[in-house]
C-alpha atoms as a PDB file:
ATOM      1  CA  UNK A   1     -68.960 -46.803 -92.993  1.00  0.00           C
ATOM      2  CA  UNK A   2     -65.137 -47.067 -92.560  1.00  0.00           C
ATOM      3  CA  UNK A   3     -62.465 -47.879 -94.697  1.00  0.00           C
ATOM      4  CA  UNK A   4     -60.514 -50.413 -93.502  1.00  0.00           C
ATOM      5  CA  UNK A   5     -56.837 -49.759 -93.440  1.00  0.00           C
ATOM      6  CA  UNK A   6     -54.261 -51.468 -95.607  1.00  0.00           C
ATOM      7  CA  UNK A   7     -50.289 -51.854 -94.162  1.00  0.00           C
ATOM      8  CA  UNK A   8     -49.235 -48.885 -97.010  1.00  0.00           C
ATOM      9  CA  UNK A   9     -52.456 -47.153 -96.587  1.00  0.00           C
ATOM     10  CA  UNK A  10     -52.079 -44.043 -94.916  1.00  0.00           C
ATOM     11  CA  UNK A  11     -53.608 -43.378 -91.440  1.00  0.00           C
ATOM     12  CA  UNK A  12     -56.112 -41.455 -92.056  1.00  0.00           C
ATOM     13  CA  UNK A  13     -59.320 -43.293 -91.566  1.00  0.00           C
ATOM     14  CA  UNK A  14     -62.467 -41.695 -93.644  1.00  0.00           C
ATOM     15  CA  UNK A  15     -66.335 -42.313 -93.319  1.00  0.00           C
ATOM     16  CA  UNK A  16     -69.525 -41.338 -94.057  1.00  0.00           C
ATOM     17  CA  UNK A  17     -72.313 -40.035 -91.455  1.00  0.00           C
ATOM     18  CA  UNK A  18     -76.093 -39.509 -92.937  1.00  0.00           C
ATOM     19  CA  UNK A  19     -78.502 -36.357 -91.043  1.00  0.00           C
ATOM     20  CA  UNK A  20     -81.287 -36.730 -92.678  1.00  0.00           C
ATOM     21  CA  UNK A  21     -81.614 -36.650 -96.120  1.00  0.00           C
ATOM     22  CA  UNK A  22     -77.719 -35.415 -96.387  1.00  0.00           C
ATOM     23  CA  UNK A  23     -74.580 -37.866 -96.112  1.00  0.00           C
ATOM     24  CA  UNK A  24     -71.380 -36.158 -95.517  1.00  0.00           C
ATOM     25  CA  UNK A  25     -67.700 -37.807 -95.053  1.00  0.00           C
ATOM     26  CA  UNK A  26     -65.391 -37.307 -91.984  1.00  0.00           C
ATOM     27  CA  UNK A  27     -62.016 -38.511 -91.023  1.00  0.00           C
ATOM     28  CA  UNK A  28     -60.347 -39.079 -87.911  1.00  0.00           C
ATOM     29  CA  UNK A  29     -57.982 -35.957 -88.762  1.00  0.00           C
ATOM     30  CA  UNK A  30     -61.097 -33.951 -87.907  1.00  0.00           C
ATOM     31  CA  UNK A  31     -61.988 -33.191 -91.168  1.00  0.00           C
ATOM     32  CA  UNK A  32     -65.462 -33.252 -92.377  1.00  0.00           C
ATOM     33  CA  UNK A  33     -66.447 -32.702 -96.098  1.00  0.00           C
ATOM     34  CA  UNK A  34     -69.577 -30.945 -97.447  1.00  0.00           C
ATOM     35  CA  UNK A  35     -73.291 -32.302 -96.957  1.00  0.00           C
ATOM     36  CA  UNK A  36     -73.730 -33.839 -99.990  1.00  0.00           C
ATOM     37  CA  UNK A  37     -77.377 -35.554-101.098  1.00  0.00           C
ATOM     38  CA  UNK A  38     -75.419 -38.185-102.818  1.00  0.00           C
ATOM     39  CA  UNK A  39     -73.678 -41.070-100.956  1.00  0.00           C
ATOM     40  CA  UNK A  40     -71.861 -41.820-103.911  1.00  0.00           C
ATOM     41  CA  UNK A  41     -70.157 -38.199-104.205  1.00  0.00           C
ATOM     42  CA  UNK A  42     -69.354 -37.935 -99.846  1.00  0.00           C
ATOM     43  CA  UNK A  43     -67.257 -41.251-100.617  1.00  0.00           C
ATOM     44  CA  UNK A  44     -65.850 -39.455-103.505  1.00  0.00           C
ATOM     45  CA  UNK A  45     -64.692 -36.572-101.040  1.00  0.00           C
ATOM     46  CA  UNK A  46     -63.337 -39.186 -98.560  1.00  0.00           C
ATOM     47  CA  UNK A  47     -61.226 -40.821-101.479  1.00  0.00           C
ATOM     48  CA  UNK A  48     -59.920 -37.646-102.612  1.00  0.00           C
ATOM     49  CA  UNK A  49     -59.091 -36.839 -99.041  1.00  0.00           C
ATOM     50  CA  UNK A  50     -57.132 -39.459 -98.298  1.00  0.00           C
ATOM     51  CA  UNK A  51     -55.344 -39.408-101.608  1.00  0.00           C
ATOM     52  CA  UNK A  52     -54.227 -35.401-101.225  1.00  0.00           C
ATOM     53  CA  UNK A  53     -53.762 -35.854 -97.226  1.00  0.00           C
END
């Protein structure tokens, strides 16, 4: 699932990708953050992404 960009959002675009029973977030930077179980927390690590990036 992909964030949808906003005009003073920056361009980083972030998602989350399930294998199996694990969900982990990406970006289109190339960065990828850990396998998490929890959806809820590999959103969390796109978020913070975005914000620090």
């Amino acid at each position: 699932m992909l964030q949808e960009a906003t005009p003073d959002a920056p361009t980083h675009r972030t998602g989350t990708t399930e294998r199996g029973s694990f969900c982990f977030a990406h970006c289109c930077c190339g960065w990828r953050g850990p396998a998490r179980r929890s959806r809820d927390r590999a959103r969390a690590d796109a978020a913070q992404h975005a914000r620090t990036t």
